[in-house]
Protein backbone atom coordinates (compact mmCIF):
# COMPACT_ATOMS: atom_id res chain seq x y z
CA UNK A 1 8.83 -59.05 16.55
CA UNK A 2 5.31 -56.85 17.06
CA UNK A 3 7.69 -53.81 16.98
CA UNK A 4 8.77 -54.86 13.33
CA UNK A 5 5.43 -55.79 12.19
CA UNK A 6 4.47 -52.49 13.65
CA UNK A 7 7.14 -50.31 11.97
CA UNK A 8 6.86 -52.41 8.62
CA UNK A 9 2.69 -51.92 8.97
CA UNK A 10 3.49 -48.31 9.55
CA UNK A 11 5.97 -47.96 6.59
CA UNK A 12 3.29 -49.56 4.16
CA UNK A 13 0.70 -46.97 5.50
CA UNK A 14 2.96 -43.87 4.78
CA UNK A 15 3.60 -45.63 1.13
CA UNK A 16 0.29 -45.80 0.38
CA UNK A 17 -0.83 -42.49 1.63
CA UNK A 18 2.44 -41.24 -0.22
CA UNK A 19 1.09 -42.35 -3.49
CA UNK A 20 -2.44 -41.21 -3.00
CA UNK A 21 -1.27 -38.06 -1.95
CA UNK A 22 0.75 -38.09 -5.53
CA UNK A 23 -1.99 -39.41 -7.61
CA UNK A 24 -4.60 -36.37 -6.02
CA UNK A 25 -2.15 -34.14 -6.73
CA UNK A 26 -1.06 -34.97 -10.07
CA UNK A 27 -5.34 -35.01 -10.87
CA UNK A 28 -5.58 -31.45 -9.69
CA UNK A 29 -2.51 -30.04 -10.78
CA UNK A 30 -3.31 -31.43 -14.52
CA UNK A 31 -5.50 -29.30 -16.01
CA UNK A 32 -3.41 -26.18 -15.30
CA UNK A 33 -0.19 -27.79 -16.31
CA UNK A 34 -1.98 -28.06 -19.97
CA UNK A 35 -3.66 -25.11 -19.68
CA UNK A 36 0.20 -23.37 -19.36
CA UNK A 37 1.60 -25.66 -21.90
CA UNK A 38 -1.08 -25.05 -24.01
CA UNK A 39 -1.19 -21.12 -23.86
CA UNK A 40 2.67 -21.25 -25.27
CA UNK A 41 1.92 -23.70 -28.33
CA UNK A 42 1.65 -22.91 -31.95
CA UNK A 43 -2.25 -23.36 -33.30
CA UNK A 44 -1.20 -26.52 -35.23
CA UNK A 45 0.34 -28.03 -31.93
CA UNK A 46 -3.32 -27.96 -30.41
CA UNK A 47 -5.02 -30.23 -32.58
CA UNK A 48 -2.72 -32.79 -32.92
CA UNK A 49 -3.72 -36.28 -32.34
CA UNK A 50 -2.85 -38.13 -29.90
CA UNK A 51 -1.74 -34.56 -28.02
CA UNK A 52 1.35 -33.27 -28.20
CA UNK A 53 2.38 -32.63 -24.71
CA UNK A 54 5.32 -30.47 -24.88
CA UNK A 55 5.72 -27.29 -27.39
CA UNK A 56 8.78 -28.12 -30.13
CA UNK A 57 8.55 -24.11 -30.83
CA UNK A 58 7.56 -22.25 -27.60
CA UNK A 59 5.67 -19.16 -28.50
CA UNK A 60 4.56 -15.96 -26.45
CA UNK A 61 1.85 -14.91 -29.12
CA UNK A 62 -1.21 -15.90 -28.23
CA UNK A 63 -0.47 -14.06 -24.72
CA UNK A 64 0.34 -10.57 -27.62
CA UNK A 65 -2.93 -11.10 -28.86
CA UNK A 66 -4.50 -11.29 -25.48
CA UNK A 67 -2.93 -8.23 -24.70
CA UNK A 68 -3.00 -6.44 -27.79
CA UNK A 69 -5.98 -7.97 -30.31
CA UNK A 70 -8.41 -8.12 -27.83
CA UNK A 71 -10.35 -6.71 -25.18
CA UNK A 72 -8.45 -8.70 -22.38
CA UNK A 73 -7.14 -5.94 -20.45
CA UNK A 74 -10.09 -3.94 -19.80
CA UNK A 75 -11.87 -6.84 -18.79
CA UNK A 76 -9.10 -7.50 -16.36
CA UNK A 77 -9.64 -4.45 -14.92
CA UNK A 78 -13.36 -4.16 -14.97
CA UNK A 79 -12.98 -7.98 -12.75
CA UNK A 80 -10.46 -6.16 -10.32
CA UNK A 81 -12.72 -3.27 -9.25
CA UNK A 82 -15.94 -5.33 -9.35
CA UNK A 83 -14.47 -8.39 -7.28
CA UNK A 84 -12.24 -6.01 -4.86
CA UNK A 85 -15.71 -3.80 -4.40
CA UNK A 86 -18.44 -6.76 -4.07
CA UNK A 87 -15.62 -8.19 -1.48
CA UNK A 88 -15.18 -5.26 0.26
CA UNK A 89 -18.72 -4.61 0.40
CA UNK A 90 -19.83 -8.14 1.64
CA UNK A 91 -16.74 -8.16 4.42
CA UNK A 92 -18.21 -4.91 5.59
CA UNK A 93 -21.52 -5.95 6.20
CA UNK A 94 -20.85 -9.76 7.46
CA UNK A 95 -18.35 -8.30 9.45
CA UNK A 96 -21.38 -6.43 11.19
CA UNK A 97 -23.87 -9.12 11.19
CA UNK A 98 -22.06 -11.88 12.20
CA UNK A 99 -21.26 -10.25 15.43
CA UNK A 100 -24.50 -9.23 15.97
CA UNK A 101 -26.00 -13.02 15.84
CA UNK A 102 -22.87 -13.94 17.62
CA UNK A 103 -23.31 -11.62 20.51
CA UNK A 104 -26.73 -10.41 21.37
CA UNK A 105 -29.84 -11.79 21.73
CA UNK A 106 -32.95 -10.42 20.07
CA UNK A 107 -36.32 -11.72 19.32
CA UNK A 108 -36.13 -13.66 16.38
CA UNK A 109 -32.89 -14.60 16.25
CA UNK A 110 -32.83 -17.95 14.79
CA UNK A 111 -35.07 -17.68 12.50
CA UNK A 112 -33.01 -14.21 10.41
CA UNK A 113 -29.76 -16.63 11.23
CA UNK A 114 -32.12 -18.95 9.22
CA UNK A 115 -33.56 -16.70 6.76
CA UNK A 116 -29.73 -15.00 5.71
CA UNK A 117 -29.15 -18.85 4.36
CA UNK A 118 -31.87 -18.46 2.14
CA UNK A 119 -30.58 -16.28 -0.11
CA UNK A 120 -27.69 -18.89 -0.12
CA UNK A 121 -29.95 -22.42 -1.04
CA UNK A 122 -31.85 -20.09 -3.71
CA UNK A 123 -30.96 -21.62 -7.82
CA UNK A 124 -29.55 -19.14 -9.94
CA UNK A 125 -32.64 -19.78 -12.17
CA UNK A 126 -35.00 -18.43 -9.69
CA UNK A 127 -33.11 -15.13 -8.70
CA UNK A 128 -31.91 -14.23 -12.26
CA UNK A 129 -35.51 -12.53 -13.39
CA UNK A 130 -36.23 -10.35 -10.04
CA UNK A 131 -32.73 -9.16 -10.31
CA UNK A 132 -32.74 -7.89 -13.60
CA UNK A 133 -36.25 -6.24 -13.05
CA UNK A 134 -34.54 -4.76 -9.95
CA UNK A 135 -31.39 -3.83 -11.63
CA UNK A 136 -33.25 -2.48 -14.49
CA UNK A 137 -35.91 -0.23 -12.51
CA UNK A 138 -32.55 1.51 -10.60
CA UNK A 139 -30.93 2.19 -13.62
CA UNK A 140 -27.51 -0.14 -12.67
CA UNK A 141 -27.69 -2.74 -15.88
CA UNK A 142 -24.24 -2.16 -17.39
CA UNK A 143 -22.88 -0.58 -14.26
CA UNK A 144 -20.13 -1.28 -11.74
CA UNK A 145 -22.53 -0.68 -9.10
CA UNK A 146 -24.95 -2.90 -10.48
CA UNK A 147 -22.55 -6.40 -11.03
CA UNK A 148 -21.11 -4.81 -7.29
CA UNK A 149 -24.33 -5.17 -5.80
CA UNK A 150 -25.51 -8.55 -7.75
CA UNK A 151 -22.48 -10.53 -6.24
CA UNK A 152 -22.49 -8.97 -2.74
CA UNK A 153 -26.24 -10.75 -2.32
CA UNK A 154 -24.64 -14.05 -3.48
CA UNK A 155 -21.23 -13.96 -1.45
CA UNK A 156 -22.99 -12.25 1.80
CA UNK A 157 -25.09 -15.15 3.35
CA UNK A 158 -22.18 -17.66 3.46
CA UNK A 159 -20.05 -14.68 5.04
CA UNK A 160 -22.44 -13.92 7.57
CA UNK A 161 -22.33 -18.03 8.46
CA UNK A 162 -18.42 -18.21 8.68
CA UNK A 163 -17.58 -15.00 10.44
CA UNK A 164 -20.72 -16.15 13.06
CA UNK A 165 -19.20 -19.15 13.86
CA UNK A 166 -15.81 -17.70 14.20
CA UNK A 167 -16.95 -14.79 16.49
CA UNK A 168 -18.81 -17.41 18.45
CA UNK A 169 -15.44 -19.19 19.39
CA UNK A 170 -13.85 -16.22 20.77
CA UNK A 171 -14.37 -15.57 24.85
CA UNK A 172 -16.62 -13.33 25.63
CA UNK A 173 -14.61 -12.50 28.80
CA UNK A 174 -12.20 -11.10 26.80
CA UNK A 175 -14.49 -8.32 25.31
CA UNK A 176 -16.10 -7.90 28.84
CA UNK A 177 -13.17 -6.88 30.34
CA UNK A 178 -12.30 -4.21 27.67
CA UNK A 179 -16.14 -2.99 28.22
CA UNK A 180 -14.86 -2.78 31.94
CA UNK A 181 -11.67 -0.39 31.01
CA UNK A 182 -13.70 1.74 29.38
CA UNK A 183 -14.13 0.33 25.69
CA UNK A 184 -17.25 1.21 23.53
CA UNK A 185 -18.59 -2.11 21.43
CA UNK A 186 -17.33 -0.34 19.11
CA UNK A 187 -13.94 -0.12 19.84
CA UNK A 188 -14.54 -3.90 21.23
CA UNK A 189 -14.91 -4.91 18.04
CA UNK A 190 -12.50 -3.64 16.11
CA UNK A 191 -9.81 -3.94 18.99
CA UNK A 192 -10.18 -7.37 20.29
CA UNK A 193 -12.78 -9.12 18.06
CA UNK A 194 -11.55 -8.54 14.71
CA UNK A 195 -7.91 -9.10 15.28
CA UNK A 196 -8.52 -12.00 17.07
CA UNK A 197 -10.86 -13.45 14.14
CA UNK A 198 -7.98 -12.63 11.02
CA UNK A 199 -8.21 -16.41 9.99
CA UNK A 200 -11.82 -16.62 9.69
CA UNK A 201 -12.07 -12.51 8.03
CA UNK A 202 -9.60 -14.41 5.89
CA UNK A 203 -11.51 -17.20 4.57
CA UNK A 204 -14.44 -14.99 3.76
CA UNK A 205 -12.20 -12.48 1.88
CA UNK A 206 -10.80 -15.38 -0.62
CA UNK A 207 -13.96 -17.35 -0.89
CA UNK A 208 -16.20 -13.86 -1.58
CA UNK A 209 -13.31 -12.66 -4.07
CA UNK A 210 -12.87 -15.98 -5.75
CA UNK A 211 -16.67 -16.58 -6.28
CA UNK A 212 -16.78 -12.88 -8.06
CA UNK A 213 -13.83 -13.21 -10.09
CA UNK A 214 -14.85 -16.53 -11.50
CA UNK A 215 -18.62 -15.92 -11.84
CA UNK A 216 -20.12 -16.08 -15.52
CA UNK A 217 -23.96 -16.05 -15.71
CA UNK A 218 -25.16 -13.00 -13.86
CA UNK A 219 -21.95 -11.07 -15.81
CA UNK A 220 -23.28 -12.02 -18.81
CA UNK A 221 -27.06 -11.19 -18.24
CA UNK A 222 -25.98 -7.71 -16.43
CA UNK A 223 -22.96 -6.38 -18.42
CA UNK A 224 -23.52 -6.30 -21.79
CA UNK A 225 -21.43 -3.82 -22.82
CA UNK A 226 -17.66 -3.95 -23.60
CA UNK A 227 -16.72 -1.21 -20.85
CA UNK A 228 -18.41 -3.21 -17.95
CA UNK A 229 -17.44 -7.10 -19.11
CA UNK A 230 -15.27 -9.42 -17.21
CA UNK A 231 -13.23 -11.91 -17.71
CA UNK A 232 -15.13 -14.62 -17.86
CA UNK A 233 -17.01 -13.37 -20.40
CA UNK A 234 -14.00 -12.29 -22.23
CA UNK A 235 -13.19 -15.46 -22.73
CA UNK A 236 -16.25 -16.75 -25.11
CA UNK A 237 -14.88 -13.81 -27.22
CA UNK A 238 -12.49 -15.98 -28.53
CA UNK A 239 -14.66 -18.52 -29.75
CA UNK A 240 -16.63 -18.22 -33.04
CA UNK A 241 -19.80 -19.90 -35.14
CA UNK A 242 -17.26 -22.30 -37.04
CA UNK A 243 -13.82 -21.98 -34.93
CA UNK A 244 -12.01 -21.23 -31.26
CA UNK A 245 -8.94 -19.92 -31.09
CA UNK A 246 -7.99 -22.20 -28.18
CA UNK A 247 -3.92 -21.07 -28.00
CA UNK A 248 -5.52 -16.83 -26.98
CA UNK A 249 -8.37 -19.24 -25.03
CA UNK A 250 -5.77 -20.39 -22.65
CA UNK A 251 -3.18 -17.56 -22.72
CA UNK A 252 -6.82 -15.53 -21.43
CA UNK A 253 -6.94 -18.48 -19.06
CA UNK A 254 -3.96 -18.07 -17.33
CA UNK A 255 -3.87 -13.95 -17.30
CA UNK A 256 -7.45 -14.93 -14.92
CA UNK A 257 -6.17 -17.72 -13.10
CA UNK A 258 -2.71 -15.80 -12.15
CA UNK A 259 -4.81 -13.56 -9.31
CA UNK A 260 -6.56 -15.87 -7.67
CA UNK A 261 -3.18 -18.71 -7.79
CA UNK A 262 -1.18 -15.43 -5.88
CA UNK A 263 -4.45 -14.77 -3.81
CA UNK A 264 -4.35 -18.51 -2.31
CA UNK A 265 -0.60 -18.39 -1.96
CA UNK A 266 -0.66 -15.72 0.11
CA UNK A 267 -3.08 -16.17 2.42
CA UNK A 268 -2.92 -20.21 2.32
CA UNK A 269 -1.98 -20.30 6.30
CA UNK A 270 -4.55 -17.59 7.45
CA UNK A 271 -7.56 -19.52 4.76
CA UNK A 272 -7.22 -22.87 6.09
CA UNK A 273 -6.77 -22.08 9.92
CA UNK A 274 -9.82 -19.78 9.35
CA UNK A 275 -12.04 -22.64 7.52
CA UNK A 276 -11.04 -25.15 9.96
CA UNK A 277 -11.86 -23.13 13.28
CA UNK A 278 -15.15 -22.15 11.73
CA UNK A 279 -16.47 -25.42 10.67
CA UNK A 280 -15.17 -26.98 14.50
CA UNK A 281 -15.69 -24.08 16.91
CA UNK A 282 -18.68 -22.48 17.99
């Protein structure tokens, strides 16, 4: 009899964890089911009240006038070399310092472990000014470089904390013995370390990618000009003093969203094994 209770206590469990598990992901999945169906409907079909879920007369031209009536596709690209640079830059140099806090010790070393957070806890209010003096006086407003630069100082202190925690799991017999066959630090690094630590390099490529791509307030104070925009920015284009034109609004939408949906898809494994190891190991 208490091995039926058991199995019929353990059946309930699974059903109720079943239908949270469908309610969360019904709540997430939500907005960009509308913001699809949405991007495909006729202007008329937007405002209708209550909403009209489904499109009677699929359309494909608000994604035309993305594409062809607006500036769209040069903000695409100016998002794909200032995310893949800012990413690449910040990867670089966490890749460095995290290894360094992770395997040497140096005077002061808790308190610049403590002091890279800083730039991490600081509002966007209070580093917003000094930047654009900064920016200004080098002559990168309106540049690559400049937007390159602004996002590697946001994305790097995080970085430097996940790729320190990860380094901190792996053995350090393992790099001592390729020091013994003859291996610079170097070469121990880039040999042993790094491949070992693909999860957690991982996690800090798609959380320092996805923070640039989506960031809107230091894009809009730093690029003013058309040939350095992204896409965030891109999108208030659409919108007006009197009206939005919400069908291009979420065709934009979804042109934005489709890198980083493909970016998480194919590194889902690799991002949560690396997020998990570096928030348990170390």
């Amino acid at each position: 009899m208490s091995t039926q209770a058991g199995m019929k206590q353990s059946k309930s469990f699974y059903l109720v964890v079943a239908i949270a598990s469908a309610i969360i992901i019904f709540i997430t999945l939500f907005p960009f089911v509308w913001m699809a169906l949405s991007s495909v409907k006729q202007l008329g079909e937007l405002y209708t009240v209550p909403p009209h879920w489904i499109p009677d007369h699929p359309t494909m031209q608000n994604f035309v006038k993305v594409f062809t009536e607006s500036n769209i596709p040069r903000y695409f690209l100016n998002s794909v070399v200032i995310s893949v640079g800012s990413t690449a830059l910040a990867l670089m140099l966490a890749i460095f310092a995290s290894y360094g806090f992770a395997r040497f010790n140096f005077t002061g070393k808790k308190f610049f472990q403590s002091f890279v957070l800083v730039g991490q806890l600081l509002p966007t209010a209070a580093i917003i000014v000094p930047l654009f003096i900064t920016l200004r006086v080098l002559g990168l407003m309106n540049t690559y470089w400049g937007l390159i630069l602004v996002y590697t100082i946001i994305t790097l202190p995080l970085s430097v904390y996940m790729l320190t925690s990860y380094f901190q799991a792996i053995p350090v017999e393992l790099e001592e013995a390729a020091v013994i066959d003859g291996a610079s630090r170097l070469g121990v690094l880039f040999r042993i370390t790094l491949p070992l630590s693909l999860p957690g390099i991982v996690a800090v490529l798609v959380y320092a990618f996805v923070t640039t791509w989506n960031e809107f307030i230091f894009a809009l104070c730093f690029a003013t000009d058309s040939s350095v925009k992204t896409l965030p920015i891109g999108l208030v284009e659409f919108s007006t003093e009197f009206t939005t034109d919400w069908g291009a609004v979420m065709a934009a939408s979804m042109v934005m969203t489709l890198p980083v949906a493909l970016l998480f898809v194919a590194f889902q494994r690799l991002f949560v094994g690396g997020l998990t190891s570096g928030a348990t190991k170390g």
